[in-house]
C-alpha atoms as a PDB file:
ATOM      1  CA  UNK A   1     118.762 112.820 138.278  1.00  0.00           C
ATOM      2  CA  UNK A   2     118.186 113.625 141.927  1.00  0.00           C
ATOM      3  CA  UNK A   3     117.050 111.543 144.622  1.00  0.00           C
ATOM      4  CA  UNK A   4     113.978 112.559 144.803  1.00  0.00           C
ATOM      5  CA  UNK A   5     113.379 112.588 141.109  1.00  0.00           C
ATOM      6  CA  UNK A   6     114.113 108.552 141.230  1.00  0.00           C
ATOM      7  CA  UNK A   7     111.499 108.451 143.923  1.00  0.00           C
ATOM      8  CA  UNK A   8     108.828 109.950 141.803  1.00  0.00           C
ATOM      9  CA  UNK A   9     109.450 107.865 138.888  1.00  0.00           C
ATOM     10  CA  UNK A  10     109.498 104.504 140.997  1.00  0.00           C
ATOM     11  CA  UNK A  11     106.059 105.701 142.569  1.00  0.00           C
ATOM     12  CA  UNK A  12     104.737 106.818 138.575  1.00  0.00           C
ATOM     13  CA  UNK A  13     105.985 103.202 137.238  1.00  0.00           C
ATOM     14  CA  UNK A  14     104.106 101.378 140.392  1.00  0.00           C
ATOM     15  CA  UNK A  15     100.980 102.947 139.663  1.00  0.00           C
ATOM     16  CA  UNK A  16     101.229 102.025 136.243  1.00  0.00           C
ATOM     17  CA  UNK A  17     101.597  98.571 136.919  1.00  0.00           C
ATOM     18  CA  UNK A  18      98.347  98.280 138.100  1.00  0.00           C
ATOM     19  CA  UNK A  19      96.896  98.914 135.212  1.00  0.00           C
ATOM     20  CA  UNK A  20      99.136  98.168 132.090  1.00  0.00           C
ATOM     21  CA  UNK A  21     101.522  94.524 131.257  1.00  0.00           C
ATOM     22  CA  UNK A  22     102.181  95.694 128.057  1.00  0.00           C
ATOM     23  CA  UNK A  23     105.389  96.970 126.709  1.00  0.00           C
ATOM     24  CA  UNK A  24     106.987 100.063 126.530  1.00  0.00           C
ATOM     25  CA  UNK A  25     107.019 102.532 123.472  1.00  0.00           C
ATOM     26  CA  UNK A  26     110.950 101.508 122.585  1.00  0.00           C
ATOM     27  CA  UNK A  27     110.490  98.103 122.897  1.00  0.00           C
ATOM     28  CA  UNK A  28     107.169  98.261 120.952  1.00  0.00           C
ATOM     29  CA  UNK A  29     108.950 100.195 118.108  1.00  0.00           C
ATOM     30  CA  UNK A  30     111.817  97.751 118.733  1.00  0.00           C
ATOM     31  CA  UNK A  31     109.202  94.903 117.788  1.00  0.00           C
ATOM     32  CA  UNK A  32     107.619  96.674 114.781  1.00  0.00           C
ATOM     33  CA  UNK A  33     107.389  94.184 112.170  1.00  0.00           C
ATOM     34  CA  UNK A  34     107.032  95.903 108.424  1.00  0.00           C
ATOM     35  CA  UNK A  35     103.979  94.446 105.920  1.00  0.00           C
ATOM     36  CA  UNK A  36     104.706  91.582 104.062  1.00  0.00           C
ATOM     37  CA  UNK A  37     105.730  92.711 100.272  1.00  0.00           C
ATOM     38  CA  UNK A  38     104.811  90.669  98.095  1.00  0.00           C
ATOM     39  CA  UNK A  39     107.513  90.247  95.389  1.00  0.00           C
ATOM     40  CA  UNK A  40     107.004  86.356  94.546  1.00  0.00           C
ATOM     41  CA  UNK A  41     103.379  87.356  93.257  1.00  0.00           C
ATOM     42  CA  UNK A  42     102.294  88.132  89.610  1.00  0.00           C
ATOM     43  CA  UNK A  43     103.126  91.832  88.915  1.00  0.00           C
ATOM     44  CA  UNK A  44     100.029  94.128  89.654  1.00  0.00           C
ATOM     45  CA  UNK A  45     100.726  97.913  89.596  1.00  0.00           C
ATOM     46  CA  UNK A  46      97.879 100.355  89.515  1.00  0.00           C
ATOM     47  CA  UNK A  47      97.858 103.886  87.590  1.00  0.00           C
ATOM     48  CA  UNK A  48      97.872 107.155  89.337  1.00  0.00           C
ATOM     49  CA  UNK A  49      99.019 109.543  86.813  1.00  0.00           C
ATOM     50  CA  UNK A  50      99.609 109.468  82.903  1.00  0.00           C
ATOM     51  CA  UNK A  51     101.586 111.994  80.449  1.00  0.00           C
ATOM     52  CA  UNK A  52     102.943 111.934  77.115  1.00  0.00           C
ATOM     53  CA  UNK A  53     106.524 111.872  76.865  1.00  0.00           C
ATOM     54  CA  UNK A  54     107.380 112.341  73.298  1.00  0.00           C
ATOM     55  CA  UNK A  55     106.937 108.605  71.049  1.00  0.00           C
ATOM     56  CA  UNK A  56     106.439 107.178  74.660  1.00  0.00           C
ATOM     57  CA  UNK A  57     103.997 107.457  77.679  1.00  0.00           C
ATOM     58  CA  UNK A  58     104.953 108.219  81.519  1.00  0.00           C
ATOM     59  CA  UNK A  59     102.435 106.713  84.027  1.00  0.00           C
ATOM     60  CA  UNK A  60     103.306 107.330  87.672  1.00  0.00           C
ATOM     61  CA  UNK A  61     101.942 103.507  89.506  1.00  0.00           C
ATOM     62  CA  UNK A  62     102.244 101.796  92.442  1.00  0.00           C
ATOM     63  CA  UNK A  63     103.541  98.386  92.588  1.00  0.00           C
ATOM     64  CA  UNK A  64     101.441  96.470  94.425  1.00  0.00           C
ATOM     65  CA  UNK A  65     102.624  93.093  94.626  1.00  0.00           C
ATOM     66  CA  UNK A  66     105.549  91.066  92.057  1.00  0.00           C
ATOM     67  CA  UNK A  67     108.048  93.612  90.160  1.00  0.00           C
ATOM     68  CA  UNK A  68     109.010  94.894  87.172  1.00  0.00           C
ATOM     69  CA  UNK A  69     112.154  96.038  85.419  1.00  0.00           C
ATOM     70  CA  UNK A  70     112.881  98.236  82.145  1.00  0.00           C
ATOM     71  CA  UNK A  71     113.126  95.872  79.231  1.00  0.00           C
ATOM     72  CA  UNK A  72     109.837  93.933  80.724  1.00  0.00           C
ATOM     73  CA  UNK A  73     106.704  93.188  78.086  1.00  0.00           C
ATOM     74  CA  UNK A  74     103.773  94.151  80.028  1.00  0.00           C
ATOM     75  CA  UNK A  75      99.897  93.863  79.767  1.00  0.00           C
ATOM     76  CA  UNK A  76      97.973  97.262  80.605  1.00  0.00           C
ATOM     77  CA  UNK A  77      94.674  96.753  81.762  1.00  0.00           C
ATOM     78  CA  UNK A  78      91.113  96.401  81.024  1.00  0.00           C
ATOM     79  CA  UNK A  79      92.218  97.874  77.933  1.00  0.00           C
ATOM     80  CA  UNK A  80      94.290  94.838  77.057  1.00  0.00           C
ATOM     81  CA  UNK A  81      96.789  97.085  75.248  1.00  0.00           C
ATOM     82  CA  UNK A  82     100.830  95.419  74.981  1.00  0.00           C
ATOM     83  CA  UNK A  83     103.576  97.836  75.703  1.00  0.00           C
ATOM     84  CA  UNK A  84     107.444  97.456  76.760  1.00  0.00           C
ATOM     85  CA  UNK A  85     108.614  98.984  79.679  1.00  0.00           C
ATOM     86  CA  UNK A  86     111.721 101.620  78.370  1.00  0.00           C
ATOM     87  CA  UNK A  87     112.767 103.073  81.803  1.00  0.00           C
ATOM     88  CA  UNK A  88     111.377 103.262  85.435  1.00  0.00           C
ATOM     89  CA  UNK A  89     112.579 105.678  87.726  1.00  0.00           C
ATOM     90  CA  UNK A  90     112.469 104.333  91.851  1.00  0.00           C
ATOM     91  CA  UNK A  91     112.183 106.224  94.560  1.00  0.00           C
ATOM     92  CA  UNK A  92     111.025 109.837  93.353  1.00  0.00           C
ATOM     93  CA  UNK A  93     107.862 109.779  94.690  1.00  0.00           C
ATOM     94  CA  UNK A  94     110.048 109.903  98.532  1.00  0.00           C
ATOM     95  CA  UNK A  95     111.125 112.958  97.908  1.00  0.00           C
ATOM     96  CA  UNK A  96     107.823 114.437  96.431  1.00  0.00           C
ATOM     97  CA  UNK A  97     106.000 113.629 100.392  1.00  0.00           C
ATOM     98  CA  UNK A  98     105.617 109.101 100.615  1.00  0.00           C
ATOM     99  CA  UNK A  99     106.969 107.653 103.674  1.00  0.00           C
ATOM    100  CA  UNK A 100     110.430 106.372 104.167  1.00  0.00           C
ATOM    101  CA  UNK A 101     109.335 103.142 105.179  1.00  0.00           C
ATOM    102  CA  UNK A 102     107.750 102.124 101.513  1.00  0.00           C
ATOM    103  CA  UNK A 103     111.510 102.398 100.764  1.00  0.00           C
ATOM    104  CA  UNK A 104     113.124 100.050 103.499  1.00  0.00           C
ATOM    105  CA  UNK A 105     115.975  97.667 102.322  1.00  0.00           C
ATOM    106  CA  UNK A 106     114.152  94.767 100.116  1.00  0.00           C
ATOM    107  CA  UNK A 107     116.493  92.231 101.863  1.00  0.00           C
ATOM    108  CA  UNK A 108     115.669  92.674 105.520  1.00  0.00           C
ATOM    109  CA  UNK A 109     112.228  91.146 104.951  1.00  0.00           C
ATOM    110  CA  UNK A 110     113.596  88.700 102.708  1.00  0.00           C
ATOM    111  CA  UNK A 111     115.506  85.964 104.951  1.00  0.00           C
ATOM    112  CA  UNK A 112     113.474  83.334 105.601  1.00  0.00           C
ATOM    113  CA  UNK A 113     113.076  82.347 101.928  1.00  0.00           C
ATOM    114  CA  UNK A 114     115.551  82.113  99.041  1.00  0.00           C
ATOM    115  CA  UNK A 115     113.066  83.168  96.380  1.00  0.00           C
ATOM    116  CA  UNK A 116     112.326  86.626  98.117  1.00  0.00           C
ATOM    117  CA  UNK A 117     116.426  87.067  98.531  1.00  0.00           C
ATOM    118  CA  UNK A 118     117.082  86.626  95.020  1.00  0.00           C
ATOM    119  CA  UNK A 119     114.123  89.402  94.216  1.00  0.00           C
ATOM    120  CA  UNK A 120     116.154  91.443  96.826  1.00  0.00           C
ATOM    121  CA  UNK A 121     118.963  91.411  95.017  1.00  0.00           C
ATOM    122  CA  UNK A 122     117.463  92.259  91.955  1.00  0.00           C
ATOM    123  CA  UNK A 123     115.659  95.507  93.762  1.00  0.00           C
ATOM    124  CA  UNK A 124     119.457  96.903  94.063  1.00  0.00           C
ATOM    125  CA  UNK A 125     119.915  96.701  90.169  1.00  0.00           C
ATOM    126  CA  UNK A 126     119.125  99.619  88.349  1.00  0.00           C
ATOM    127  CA  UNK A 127     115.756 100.093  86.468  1.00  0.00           C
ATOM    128  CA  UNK A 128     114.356  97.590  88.455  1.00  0.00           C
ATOM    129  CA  UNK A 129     111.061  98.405  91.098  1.00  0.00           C
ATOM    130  CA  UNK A 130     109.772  96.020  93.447  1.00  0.00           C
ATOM    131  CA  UNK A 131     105.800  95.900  95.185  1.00  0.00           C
ATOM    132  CA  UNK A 132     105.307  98.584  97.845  1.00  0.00           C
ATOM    133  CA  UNK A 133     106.904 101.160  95.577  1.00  0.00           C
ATOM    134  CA  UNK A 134     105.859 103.900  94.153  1.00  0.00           C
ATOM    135  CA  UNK A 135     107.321 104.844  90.851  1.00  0.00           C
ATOM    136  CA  UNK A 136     107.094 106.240  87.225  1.00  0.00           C
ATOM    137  CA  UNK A 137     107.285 104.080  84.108  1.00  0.00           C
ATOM    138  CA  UNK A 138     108.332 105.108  80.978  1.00  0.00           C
ATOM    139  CA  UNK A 139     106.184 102.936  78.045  1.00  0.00           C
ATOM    140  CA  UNK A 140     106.403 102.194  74.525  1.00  0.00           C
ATOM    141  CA  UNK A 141     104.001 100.946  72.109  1.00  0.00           C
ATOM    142  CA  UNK A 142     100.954 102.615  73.679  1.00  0.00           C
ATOM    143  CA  UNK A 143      98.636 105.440  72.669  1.00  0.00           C
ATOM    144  CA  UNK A 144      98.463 107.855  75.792  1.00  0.00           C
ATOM    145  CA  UNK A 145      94.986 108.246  75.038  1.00  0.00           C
ATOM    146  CA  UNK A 146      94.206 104.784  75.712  1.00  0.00           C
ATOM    147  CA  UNK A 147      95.606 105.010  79.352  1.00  0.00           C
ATOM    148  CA  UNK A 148      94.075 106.795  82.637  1.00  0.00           C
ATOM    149  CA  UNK A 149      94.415 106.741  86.491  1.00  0.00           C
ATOM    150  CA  UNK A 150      93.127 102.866  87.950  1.00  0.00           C
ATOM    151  CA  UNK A 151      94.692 101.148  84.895  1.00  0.00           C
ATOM    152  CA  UNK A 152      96.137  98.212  85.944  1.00  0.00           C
ATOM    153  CA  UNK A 153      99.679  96.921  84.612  1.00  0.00           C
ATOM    154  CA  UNK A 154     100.242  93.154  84.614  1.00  0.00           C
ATOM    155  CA  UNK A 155     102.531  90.537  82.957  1.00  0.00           C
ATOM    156  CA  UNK A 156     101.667  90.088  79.696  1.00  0.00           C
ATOM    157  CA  UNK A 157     101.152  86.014  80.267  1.00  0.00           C
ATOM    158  CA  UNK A 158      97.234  85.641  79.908  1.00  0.00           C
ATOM    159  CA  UNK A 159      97.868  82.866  82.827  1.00  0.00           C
ATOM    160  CA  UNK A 160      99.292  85.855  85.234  1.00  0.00           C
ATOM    161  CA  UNK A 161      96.834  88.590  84.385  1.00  0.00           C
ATOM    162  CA  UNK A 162      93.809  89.024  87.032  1.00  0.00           C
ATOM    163  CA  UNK A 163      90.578  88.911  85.732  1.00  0.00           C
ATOM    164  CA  UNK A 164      88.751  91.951  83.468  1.00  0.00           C
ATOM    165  CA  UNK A 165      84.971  91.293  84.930  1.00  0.00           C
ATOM    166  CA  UNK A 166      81.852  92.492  85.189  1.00  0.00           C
ATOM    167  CA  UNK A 167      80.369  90.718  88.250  1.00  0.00           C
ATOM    168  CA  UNK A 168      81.555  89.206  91.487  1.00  0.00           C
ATOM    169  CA  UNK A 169      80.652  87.656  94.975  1.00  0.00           C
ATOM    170  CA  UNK A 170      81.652  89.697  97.779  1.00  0.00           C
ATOM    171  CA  UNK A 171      81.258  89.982 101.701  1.00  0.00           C
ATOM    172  CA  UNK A 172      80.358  93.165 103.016  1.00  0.00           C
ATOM    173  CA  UNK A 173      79.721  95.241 106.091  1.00  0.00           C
ATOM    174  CA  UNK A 174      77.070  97.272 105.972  1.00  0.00           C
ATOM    175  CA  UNK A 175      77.574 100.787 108.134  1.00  0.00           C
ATOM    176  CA  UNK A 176      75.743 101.097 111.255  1.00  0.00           C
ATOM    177  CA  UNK A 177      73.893 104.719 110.264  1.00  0.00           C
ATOM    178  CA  UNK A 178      72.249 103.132 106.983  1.00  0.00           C
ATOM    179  CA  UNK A 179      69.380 105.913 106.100  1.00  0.00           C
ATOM    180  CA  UNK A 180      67.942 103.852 103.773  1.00  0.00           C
ATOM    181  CA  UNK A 181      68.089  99.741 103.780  1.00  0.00           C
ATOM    182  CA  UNK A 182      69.728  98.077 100.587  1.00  0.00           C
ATOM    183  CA  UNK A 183      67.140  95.541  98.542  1.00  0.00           C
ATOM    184  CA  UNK A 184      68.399  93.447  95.549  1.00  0.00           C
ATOM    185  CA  UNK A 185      68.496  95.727  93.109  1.00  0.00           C
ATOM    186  CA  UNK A 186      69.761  98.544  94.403  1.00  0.00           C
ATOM    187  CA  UNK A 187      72.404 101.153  92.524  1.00  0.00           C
ATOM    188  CA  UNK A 188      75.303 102.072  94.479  1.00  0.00           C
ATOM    189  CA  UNK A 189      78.743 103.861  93.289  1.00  0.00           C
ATOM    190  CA  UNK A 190      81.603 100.681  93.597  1.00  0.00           C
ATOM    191  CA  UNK A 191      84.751 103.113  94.583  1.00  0.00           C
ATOM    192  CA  UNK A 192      88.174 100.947  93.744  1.00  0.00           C
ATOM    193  CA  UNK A 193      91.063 102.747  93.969  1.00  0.00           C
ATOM    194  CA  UNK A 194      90.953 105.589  91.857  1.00  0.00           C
ATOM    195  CA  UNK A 195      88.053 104.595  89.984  1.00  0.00           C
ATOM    196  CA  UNK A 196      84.227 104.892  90.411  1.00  0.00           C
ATOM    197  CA  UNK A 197      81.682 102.747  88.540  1.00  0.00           C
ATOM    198  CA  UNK A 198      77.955 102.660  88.768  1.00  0.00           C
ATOM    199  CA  UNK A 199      76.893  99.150  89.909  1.00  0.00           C
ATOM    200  CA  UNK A 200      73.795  97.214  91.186  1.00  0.00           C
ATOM    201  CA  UNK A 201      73.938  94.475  94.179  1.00  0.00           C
ATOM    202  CA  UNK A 202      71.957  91.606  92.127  1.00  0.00           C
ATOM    203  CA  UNK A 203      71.638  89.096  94.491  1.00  0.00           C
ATOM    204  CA  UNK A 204      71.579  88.909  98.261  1.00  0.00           C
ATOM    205  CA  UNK A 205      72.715  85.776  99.135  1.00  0.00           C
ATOM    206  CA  UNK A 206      73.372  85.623 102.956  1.00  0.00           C
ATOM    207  CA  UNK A 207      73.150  88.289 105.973  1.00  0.00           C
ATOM    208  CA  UNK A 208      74.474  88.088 109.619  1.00  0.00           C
ATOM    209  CA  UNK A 209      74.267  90.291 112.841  1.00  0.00           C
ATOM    210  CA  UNK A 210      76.705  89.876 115.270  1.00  0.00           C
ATOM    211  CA  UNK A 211      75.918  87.099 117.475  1.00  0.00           C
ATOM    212  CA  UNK A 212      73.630  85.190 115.164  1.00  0.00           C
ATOM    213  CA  UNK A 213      74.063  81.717 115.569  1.00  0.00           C
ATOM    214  CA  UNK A 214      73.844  81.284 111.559  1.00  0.00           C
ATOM    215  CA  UNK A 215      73.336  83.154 108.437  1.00  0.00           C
ATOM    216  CA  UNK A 216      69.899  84.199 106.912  1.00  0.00           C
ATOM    217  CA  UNK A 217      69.949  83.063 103.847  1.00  0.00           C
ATOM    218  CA  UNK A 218      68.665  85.096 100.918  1.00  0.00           C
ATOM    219  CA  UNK A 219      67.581  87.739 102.975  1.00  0.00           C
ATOM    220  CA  UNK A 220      65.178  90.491 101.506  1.00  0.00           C
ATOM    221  CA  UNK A 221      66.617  93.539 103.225  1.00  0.00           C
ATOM    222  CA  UNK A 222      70.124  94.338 104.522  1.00  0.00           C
ATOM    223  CA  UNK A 223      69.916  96.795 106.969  1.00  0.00           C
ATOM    224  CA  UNK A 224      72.782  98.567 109.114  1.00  0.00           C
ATOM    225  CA  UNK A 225      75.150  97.074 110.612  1.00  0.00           C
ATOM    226  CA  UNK A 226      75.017  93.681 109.343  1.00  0.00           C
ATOM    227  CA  UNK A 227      77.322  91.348 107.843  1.00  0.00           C
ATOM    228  CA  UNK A 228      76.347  89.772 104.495  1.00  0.00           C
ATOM    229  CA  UNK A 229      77.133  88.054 100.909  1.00  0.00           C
ATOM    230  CA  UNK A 230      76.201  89.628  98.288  1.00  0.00           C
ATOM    231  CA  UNK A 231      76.545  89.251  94.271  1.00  0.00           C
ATOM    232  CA  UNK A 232      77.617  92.672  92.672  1.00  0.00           C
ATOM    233  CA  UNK A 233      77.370  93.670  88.437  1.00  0.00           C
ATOM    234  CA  UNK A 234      78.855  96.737  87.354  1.00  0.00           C
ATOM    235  CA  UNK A 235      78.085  98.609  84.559  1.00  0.00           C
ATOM    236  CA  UNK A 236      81.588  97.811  82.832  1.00  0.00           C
ATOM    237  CA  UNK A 237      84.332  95.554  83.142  1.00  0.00           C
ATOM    238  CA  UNK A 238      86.740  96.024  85.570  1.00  0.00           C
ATOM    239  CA  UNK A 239      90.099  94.287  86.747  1.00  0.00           C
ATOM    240  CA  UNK A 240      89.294  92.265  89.340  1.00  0.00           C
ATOM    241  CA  UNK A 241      90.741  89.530  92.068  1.00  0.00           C
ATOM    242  CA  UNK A 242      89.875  87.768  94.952  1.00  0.00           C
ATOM    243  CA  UNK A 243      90.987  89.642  98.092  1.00  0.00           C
ATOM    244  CA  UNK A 244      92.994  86.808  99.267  1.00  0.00           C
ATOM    245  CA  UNK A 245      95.305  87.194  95.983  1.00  0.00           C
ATOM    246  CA  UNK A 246      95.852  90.683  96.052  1.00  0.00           C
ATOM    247  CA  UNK A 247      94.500  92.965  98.261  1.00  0.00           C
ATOM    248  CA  UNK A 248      94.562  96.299  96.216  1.00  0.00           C
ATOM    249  CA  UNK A 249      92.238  94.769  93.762  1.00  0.00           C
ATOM    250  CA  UNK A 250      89.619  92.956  96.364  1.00  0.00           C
ATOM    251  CA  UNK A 251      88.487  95.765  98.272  1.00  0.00           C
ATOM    252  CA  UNK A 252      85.841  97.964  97.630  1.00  0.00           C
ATOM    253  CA  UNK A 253      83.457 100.493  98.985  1.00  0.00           C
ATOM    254  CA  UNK A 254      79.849 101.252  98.163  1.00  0.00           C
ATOM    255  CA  UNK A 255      78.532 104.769  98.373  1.00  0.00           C
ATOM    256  CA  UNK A 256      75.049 105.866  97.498  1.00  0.00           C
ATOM    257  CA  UNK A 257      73.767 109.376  97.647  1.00  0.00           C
ATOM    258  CA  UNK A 258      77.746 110.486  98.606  1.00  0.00           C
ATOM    259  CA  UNK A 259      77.364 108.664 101.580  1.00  0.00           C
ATOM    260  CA  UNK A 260      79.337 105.595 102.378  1.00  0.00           C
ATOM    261  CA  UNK A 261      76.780 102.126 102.930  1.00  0.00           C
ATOM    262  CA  UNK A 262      79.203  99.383 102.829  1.00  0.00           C
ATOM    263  CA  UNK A 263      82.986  98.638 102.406  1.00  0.00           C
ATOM    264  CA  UNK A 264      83.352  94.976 101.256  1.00  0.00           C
ATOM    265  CA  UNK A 265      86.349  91.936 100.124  1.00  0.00           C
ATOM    266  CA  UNK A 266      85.754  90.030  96.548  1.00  0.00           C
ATOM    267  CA  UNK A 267      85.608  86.446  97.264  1.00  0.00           C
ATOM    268  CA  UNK A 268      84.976  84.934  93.648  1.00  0.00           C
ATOM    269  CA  UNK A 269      85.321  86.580  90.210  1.00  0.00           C
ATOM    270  CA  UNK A 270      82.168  85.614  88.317  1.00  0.00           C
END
């Protein structure tokens, strides 16, 4: 680099100092810290894709929190159909376009707590997939009809399976360009994952703009951009959980008219 190149750069950096403390792009990739995983959970894994595979079933799922090996007696649900788990296959949905980092060594975010190492260990055995994977499961004992995409595969434990509801408390945001207010009563589309469900907000419990000092309580209208509690019931069961237990299965969004009003987080299975 030439003298007069190190001049320009020591001039560029000085400006920039004026306006920015905060850290460079290396050391900001440097201090990337990955999502938490969450092996130690119950084992959730959600449906994408199903096909018959002779006597058994294929469904292609993503582990969202615990894990699961072949061998393992699993729950499907809200069909609440047994089946054993014959073979899973990890990693092929890398080389078919997911990112790189959904695969990162199970271990490196497993040191601060023995139970997480040992479920690190297990990752490196064969036929074994942990949560943040993607992969396909090979099934036994289960009609393929009786599966589709947003089934939900759990231990088969009734005391580790989430909840197969109909109605729940949520909060939710309400967009900013709302055409039309939502009363109690009103029918919205619930979009979870992959699936969408007709569903009617049956109570309005509480409602809050930003910088209210408190919450209206049973409000009459929500309008846009307002915060508020609602009670939900959809028109069939669904697996359900409260956002704090598993993510994947407490978020939802409300659409009406194939526009989206709200996006909301399950606080109580009713």
């Amino acid at each position: 680099m030439t003298r007069e190149g190190k001049l320009e750069d020591e001039e560029g950096m000085k400006l920039l100092r004026k306006w920015y403390n905060g850290p460079t792009l290396i050391e900001a990739l440097d201090g990337f810290v990955p999502a938490k995983r969450d092996f130690e959970k119950p084992l959730r894994s959600i449906v994408t894709d199903v096909s018959s595979e002779g006597k058994n079933v294929t469904v292609r799922a993503r582990i969202v929190q615990g894990f699961v090996r072949a061998s393992d007696g699993v729950t499907v649900l809200p069909i609440g159909d047994n089946a054993n788990v014959v073979r899973v296959e990890r990693g092929k949905a890398e080389k078919e376009g997911a990112s790189a980092y959904s695969y990162a060594n199970a271990q490196d975010k497993c040191q601060s707590r023995d139970g997480l190492k040992e479920i690190g260990e297990i990752a490196e055995i064969q036929n074994c997939v942990l949560a943040g994977e993607i992969a396909e499961l090979t099934l036994s004992g289960i009609d393929v009809a009786r599966l589709s995409p947003g089934c939900v595969i759990s231990h088969r434990h009734p005391s580790l399976r989430p909840k197969v509801k109909r109605r729940f408390e949520a909060r939710v945001m309400v967009m900013d360009k709302l055409a039309v207010p939502i009363i109690r009563g009103s029918q919205v589309l619930l979009h979870m994952s992959s699936i969408d469900v007709p569903a009617v907000l049956s109570k309005l419990i509480s409602s809050e703009r930003r910088g209210d000092a408190t919450p209206r309580q049973n409000p009459r209208v929500l309008s846009g951009g307002v915060t508020a509690t609602v009670e939900i019931t959809l028109s069939e069961k669904l697996v359900l959980e409260e956002s704090n237990q598993c993510k994947a299965l407490g978020r939802f969004v409300l659409r009406r008219g194939g526009d989206t009003v709200a996006v909301g987080l399950i606080d109580k299975v009713l």
